[in-house]
C-alpha atoms as a PDB file:
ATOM      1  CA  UNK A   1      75.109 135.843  47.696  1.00  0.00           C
ATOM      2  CA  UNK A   2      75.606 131.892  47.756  1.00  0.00           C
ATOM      3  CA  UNK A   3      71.647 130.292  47.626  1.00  0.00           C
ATOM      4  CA  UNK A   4      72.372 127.726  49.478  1.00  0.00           C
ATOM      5  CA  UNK A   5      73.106 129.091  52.518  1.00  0.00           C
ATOM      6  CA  UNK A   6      70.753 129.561  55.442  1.00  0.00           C
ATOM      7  CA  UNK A   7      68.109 132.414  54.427  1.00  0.00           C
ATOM      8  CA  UNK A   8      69.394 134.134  57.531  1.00  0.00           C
ATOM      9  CA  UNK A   9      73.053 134.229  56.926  1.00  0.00           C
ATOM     10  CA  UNK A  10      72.002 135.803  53.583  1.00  0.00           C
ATOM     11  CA  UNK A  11      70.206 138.768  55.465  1.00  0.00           C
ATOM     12  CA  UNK A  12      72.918 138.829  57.521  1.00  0.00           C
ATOM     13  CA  UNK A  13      75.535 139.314  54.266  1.00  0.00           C
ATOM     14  CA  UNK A  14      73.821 141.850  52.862  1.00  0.00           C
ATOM     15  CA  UNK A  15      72.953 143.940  56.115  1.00  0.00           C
ATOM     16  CA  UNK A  16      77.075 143.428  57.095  1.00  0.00           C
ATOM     17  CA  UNK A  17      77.884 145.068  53.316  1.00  0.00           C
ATOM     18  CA  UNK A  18      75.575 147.658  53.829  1.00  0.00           C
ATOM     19  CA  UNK A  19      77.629 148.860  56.929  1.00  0.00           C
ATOM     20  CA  UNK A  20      81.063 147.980  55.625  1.00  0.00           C
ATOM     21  CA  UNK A  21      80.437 150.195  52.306  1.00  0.00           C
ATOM     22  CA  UNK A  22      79.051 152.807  54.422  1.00  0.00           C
ATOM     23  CA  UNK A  23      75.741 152.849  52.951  1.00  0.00           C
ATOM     24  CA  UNK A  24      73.923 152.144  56.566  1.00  0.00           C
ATOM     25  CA  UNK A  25      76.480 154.632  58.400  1.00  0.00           C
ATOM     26  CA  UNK A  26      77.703 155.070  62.273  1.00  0.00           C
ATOM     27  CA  UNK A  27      74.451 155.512  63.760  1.00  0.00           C
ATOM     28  CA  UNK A  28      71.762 154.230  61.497  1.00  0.00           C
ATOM     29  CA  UNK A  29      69.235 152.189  62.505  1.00  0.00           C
ATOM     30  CA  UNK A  30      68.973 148.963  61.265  1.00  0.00           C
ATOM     31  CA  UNK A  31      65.296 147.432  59.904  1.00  0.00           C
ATOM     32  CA  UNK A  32      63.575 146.015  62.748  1.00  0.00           C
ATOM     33  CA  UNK A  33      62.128 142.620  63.478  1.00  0.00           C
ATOM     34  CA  UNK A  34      58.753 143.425  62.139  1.00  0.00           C
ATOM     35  CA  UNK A  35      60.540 145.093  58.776  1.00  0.00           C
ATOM     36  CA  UNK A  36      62.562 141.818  57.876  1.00  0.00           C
ATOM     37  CA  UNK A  37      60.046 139.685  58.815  1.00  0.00           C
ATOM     38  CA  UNK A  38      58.046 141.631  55.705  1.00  0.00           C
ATOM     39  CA  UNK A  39      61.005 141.868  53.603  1.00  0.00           C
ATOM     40  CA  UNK A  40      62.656 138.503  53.606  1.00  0.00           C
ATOM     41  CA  UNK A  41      59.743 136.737  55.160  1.00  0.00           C
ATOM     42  CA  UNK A  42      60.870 134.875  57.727  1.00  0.00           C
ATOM     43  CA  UNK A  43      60.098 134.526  61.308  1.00  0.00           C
ATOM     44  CA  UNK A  44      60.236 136.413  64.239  1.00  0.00           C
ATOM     45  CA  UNK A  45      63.024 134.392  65.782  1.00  0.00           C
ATOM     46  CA  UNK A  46      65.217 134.831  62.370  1.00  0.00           C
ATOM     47  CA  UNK A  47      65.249 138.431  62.701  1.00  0.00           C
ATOM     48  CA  UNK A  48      66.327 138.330  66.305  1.00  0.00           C
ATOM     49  CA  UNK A  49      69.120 135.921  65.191  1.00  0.00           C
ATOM     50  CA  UNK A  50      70.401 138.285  62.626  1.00  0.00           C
ATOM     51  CA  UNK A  51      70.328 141.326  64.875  1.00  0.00           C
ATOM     52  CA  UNK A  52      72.623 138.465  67.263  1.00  0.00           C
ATOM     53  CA  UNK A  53      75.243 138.343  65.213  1.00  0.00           C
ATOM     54  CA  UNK A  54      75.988 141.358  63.862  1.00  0.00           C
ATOM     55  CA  UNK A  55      76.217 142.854  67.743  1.00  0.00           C
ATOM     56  CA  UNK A  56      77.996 140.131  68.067  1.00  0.00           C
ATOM     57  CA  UNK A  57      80.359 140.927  65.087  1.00  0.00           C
ATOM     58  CA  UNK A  58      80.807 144.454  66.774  1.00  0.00           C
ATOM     59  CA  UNK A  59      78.608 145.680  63.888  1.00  0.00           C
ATOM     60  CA  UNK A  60      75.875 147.123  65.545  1.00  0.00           C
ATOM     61  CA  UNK A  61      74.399 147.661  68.583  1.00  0.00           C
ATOM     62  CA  UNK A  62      70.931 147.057  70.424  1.00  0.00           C
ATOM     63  CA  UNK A  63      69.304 149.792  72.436  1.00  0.00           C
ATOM     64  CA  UNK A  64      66.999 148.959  74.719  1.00  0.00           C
ATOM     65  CA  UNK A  65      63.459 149.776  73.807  1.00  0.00           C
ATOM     66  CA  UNK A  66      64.557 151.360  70.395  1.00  0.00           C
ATOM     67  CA  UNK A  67      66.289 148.932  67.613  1.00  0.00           C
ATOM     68  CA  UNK A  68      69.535 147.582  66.872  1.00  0.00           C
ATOM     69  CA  UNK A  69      71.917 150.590  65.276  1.00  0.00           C
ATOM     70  CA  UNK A  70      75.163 150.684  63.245  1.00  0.00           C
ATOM     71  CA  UNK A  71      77.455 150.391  65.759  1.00  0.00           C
ATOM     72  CA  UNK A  72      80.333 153.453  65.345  1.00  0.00           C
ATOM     73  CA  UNK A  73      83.895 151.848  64.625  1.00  0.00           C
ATOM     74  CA  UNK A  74      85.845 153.051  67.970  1.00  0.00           C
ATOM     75  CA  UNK A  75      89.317 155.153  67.356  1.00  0.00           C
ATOM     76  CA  UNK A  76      92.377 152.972  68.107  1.00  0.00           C
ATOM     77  CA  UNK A  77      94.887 154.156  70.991  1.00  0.00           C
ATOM     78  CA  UNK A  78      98.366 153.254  71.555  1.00  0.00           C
ATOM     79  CA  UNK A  79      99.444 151.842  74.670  1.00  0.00           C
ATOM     80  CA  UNK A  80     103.214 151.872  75.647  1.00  0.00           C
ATOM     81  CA  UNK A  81     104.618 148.566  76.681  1.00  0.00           C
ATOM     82  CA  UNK A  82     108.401 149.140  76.442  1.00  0.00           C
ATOM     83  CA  UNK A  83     110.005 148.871  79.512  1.00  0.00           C
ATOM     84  CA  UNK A  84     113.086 150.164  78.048  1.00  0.00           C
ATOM     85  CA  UNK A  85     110.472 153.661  77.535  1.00  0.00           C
ATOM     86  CA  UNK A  86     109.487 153.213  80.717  1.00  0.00           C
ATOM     87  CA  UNK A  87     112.950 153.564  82.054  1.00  0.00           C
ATOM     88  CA  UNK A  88     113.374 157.065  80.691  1.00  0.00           C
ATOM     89  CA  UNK A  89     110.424 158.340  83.016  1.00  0.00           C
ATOM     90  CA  UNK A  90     111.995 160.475  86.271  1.00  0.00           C
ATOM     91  CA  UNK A  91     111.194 158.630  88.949  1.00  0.00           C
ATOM     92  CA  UNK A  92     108.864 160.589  90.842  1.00  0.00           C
ATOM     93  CA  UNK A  93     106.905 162.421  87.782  1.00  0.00           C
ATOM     94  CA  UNK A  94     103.103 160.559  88.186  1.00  0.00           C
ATOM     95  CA  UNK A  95     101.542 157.635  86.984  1.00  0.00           C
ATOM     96  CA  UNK A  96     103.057 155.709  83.936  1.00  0.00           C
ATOM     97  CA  UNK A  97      99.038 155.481  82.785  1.00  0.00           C
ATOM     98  CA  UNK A  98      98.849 158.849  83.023  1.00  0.00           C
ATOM     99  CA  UNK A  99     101.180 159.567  81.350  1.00  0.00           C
ATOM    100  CA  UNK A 100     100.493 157.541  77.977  1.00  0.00           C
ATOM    101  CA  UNK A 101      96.988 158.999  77.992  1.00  0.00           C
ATOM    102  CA  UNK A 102      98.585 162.498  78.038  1.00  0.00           C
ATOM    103  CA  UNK A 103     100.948 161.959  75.280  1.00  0.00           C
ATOM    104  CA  UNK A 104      97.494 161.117  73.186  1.00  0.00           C
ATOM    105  CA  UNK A 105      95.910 164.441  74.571  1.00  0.00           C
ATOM    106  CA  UNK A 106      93.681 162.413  76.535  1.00  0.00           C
ATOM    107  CA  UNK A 107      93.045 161.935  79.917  1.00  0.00           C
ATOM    108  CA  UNK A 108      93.952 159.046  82.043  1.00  0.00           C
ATOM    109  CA  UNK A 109      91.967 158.230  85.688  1.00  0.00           C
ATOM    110  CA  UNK A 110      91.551 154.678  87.154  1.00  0.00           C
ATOM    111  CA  UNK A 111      89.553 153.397  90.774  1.00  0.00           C
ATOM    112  CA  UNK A 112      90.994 150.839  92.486  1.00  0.00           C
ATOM    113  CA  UNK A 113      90.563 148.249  95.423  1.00  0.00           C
ATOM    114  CA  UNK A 114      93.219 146.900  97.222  1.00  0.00           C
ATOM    115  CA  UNK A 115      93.119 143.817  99.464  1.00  0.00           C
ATOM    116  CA  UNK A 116      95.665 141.619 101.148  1.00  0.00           C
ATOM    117  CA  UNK A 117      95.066 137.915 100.454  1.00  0.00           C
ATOM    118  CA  UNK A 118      96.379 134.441 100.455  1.00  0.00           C
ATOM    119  CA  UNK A 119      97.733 134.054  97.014  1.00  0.00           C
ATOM    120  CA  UNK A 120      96.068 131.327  94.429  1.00  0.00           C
ATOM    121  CA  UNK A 121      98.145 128.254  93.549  1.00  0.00           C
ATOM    122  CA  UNK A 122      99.358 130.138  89.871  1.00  0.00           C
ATOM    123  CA  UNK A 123     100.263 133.314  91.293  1.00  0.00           C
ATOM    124  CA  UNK A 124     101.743 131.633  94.210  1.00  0.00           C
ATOM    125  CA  UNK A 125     103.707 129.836  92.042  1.00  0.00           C
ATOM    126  CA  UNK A 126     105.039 133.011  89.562  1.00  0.00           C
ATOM    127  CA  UNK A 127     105.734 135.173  92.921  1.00  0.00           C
ATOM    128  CA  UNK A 128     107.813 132.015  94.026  1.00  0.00           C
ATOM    129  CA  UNK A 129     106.410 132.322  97.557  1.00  0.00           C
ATOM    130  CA  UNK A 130     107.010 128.820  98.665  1.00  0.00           C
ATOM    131  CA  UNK A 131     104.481 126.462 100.156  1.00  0.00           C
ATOM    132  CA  UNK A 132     100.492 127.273 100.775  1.00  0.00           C
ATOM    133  CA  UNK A 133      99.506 128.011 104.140  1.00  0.00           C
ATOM    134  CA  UNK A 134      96.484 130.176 105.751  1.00  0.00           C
ATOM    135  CA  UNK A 135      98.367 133.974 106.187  1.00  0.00           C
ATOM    136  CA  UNK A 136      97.478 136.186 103.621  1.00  0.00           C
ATOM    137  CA  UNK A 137     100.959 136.886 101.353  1.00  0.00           C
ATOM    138  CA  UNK A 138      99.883 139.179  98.818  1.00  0.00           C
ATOM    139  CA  UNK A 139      98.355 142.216  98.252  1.00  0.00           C
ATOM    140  CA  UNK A 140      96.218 142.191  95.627  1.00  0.00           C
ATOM    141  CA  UNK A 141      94.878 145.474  93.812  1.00  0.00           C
ATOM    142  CA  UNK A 142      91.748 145.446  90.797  1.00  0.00           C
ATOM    143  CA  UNK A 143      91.997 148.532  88.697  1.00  0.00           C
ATOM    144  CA  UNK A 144      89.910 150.079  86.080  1.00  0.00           C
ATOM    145  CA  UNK A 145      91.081 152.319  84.177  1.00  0.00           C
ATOM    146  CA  UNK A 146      89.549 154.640  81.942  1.00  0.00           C
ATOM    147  CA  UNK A 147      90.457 158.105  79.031  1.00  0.00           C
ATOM    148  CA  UNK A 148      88.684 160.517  78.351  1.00  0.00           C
ATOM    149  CA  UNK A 149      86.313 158.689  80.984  1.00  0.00           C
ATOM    150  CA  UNK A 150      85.853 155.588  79.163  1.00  0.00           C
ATOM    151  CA  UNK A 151      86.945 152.394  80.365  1.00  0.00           C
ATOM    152  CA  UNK A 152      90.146 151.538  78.592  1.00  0.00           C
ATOM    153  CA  UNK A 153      91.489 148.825  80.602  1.00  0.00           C
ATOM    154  CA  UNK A 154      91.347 145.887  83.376  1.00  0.00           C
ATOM    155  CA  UNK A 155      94.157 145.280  85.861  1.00  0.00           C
ATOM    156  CA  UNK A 156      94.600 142.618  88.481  1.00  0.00           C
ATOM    157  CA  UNK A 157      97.719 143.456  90.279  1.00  0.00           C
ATOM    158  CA  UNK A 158      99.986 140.854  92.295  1.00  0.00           C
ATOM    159  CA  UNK A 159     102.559 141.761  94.915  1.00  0.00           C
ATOM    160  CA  UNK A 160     104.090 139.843  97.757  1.00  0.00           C
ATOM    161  CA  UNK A 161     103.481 140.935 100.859  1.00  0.00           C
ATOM    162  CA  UNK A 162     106.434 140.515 102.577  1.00  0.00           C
ATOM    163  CA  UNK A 163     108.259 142.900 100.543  1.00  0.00           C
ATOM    164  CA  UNK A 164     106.546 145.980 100.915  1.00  0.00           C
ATOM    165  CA  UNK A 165     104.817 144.851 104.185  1.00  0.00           C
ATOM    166  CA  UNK A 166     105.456 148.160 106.629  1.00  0.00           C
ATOM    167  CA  UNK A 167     106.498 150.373 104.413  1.00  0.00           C
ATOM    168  CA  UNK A 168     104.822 153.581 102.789  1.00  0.00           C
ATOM    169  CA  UNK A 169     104.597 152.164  99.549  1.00  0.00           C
ATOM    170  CA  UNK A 170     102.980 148.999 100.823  1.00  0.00           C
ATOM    171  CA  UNK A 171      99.567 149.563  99.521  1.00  0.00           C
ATOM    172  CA  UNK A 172      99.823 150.940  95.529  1.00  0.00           C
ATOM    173  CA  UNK A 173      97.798 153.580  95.449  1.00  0.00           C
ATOM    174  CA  UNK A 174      97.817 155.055  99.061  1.00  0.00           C
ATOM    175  CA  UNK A 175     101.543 155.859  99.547  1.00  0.00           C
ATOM    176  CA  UNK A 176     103.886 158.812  98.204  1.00  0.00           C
ATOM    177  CA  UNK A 177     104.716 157.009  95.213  1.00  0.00           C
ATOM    178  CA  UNK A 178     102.967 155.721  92.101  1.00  0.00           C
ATOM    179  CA  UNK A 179     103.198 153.145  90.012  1.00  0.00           C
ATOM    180  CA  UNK A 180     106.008 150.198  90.339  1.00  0.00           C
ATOM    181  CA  UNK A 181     108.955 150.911  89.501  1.00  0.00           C
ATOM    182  CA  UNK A 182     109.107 154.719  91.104  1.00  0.00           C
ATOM    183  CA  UNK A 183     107.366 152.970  94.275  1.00  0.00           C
ATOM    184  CA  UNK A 184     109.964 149.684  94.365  1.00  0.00           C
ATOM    185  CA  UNK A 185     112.945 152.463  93.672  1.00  0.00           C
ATOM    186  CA  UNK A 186     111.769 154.302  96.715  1.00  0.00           C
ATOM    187  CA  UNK A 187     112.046 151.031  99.343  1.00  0.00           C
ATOM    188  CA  UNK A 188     115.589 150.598  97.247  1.00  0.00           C
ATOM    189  CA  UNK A 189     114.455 147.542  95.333  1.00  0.00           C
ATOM    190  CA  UNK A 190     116.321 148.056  91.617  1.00  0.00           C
ATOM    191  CA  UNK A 191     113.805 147.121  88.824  1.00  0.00           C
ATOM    192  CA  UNK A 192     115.969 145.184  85.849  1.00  0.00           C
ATOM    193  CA  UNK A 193     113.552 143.997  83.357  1.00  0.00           C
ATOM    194  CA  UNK A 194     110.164 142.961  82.714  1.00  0.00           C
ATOM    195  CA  UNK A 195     108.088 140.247  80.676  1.00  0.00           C
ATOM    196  CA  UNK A 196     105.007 140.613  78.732  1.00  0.00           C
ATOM    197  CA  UNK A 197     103.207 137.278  77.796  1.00  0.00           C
ATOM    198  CA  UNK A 198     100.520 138.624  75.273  1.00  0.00           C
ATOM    199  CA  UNK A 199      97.310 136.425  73.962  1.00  0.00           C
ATOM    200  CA  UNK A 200      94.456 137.378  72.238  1.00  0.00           C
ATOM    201  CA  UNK A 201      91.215 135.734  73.453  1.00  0.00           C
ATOM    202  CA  UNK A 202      87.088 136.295  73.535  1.00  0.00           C
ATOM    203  CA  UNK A 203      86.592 138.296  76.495  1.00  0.00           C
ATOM    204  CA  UNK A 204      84.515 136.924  79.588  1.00  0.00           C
ATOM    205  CA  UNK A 205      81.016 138.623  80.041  1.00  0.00           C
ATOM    206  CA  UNK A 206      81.999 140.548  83.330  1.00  0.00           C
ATOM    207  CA  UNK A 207      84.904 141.651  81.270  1.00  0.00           C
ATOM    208  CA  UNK A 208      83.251 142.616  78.536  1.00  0.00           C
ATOM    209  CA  UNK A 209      80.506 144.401  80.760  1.00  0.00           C
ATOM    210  CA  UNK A 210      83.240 146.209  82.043  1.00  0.00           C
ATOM    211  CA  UNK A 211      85.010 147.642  79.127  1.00  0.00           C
ATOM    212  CA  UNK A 212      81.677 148.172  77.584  1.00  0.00           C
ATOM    213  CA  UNK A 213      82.043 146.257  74.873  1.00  0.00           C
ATOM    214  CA  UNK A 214      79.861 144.087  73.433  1.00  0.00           C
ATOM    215  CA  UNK A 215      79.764 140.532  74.014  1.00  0.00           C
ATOM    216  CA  UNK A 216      82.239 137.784  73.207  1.00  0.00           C
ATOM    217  CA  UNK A 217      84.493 141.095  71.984  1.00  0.00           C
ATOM    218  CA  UNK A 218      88.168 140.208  71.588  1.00  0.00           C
ATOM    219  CA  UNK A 219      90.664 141.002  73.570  1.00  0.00           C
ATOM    220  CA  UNK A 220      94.383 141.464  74.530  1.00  0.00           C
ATOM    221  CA  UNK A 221      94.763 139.293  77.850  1.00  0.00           C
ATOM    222  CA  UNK A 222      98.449 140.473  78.659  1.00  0.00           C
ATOM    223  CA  UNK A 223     100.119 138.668  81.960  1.00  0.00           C
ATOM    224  CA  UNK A 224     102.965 140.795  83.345  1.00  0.00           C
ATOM    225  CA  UNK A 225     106.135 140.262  85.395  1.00  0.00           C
ATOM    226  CA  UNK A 226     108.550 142.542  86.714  1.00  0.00           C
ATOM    227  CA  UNK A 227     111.641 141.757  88.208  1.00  0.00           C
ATOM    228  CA  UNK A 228     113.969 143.466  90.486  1.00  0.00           C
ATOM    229  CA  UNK A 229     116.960 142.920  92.592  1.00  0.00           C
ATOM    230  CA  UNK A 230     116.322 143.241  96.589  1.00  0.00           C
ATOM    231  CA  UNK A 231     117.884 143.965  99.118  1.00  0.00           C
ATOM    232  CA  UNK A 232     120.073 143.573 100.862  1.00  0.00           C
ATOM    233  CA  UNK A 233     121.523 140.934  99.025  1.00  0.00           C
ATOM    234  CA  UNK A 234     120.658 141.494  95.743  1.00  0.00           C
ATOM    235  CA  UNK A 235     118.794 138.734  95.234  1.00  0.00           C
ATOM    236  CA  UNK A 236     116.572 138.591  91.775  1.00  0.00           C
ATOM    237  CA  UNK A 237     113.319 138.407  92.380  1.00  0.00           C
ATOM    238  CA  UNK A 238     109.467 138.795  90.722  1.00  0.00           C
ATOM    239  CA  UNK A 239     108.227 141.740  92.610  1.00  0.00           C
ATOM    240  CA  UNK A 240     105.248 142.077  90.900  1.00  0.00           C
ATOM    241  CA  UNK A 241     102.621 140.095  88.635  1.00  0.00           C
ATOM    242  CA  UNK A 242      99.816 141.704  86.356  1.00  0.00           C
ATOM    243  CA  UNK A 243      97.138 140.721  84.348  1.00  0.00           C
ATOM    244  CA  UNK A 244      96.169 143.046  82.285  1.00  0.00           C
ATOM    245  CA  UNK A 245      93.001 142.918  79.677  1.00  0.00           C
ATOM    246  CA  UNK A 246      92.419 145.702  77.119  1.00  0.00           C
ATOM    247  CA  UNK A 247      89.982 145.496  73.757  1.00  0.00           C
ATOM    248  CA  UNK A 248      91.222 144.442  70.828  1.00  0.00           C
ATOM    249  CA  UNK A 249      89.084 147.215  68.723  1.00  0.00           C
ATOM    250  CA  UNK A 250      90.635 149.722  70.581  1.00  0.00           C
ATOM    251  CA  UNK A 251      94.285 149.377  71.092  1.00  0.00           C
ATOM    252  CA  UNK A 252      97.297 148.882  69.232  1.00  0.00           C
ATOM    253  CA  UNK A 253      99.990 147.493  71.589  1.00  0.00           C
ATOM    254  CA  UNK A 254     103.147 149.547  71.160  1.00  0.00           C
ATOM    255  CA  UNK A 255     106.579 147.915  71.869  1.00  0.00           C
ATOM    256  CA  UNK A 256     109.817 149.286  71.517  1.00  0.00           C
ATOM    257  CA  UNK A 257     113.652 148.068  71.399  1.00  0.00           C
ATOM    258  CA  UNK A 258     116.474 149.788  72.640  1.00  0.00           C
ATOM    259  CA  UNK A 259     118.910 150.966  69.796  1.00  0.00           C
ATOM    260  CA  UNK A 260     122.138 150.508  69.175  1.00  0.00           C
ATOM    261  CA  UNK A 261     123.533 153.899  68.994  1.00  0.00           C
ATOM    262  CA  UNK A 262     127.028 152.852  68.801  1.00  0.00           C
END
């Protein structure tokens, strides 16, 4: 260890190698404040900064009332994101969600809450709904969704009104269909592509409170488009916009290319 760093850093180094060489393993608890106050003498408030920042590395983890333990490394998952993949799904055969969970024998659920609302300037702007006014032109739909009964991911869903307004499908989760493709195929609207803009970024606190990670945990922030062609023109259109948010620990985003079989 470098002496001239801050005592606590050190402490910090040498408790971080301990877990990374598996010498403190997946469920260990780490000294507490009183122990490396004796060891390394230092104060009370040094200890609690060490714990800090190795939960804040995703190291450990504090339990109320108990200590701070070794934090278990989380298995990845895979989470499809081809829409070419997505195309070979019969229309009519369940959630896409579910679907990807059960390919990974696990099991995919999700609540919901679906509202209609006026949309903000940004999604007004990617739904190309025109000019602001006071009637509500969206419907808007949070989702959590969760395998094996652990939350796995954060939706915020974006549709315009207008197009599904008065139909069965018009609310996402209430109609005969699921998910949007198989529910914008059902009102005759042709899906032709989709966009995935993909950023990795600390996660808010209400996010990370949500996929139960700890704080300042990065994630995948992934903002979603997919287009379609409505009738009874034709016309190309965004039909829907998603923002999606998913840990960075736990998934691998999986894309795929159509191939050339000629």
């Amino acid at each position: 260890m470098t002496e001239d760093r801050p005592l606590y850093l050190r402490i910090v180094e040498a408790l971080r190698q301990k877990i990374l060489s598996g010498e403190l393993a997946p469920g260990a608890r780490l000294p507490s404040r009183p122990e490396l106050m004796r060891e390394y003498g230092v104060s009370d408030s040094v200890a609690v900064r060490v714990a800090q920042i190795l939960v804040s590395e995703g190291l450990a983890e504090a339990r109320s009332g108990s200590g701070t333990y070794v934090r278990a490394k989380p298995k990845q998952r895979l989470t499809t994101r081809s829409f070419t993949l997505r195309l070979t799904v019969p229309f009519g055969t369940g959630s896409p969600y579910r679907q990807d969970m059960e390919r990974q024998d696990m099991r995919g659920t999700w609540s919901y809450r679906t509202v209609t609302a006026v949309a903000p300037p940004e999604v007004r702007e990617r739904l190309r709904l025109g000019e602001e006014g006071d009637a509500e032109d969206v419907v808007r739909t949070d989702y959590v969704f969760e395998a094996n009964g652990e939350p796995s991911e954060l939706s915020t869903s974006w549709e315009p009104l207008a197009l599904t307004e008065g139909t069965p499908v018009a609310l996402p989760e209430d109609g005969p269909h699921v998910g949007v493709m198989d529910r914008m195929h059902s009102i005759g609207v042709r899906i032709i592509g989709s966009t995935e803009e993909v950023r990795a970024r600390l996660g808010a606190a209400e996010e990370c409170a949500a996929l139960r990670v700890p704080p300042g945990s990065i994630v995948f922030a992934i903002r979603r488009m997919y287009y379609g062609r409505v009738p009874p023109e034709g016309r190309e259109r965004v039909v829907e916009m998603a923002d999606i948010v998913l840990s960075a620990e736990r998934y691998v985003l999986l894309y795929g290319m159509p191939r050339d079989e000629a």
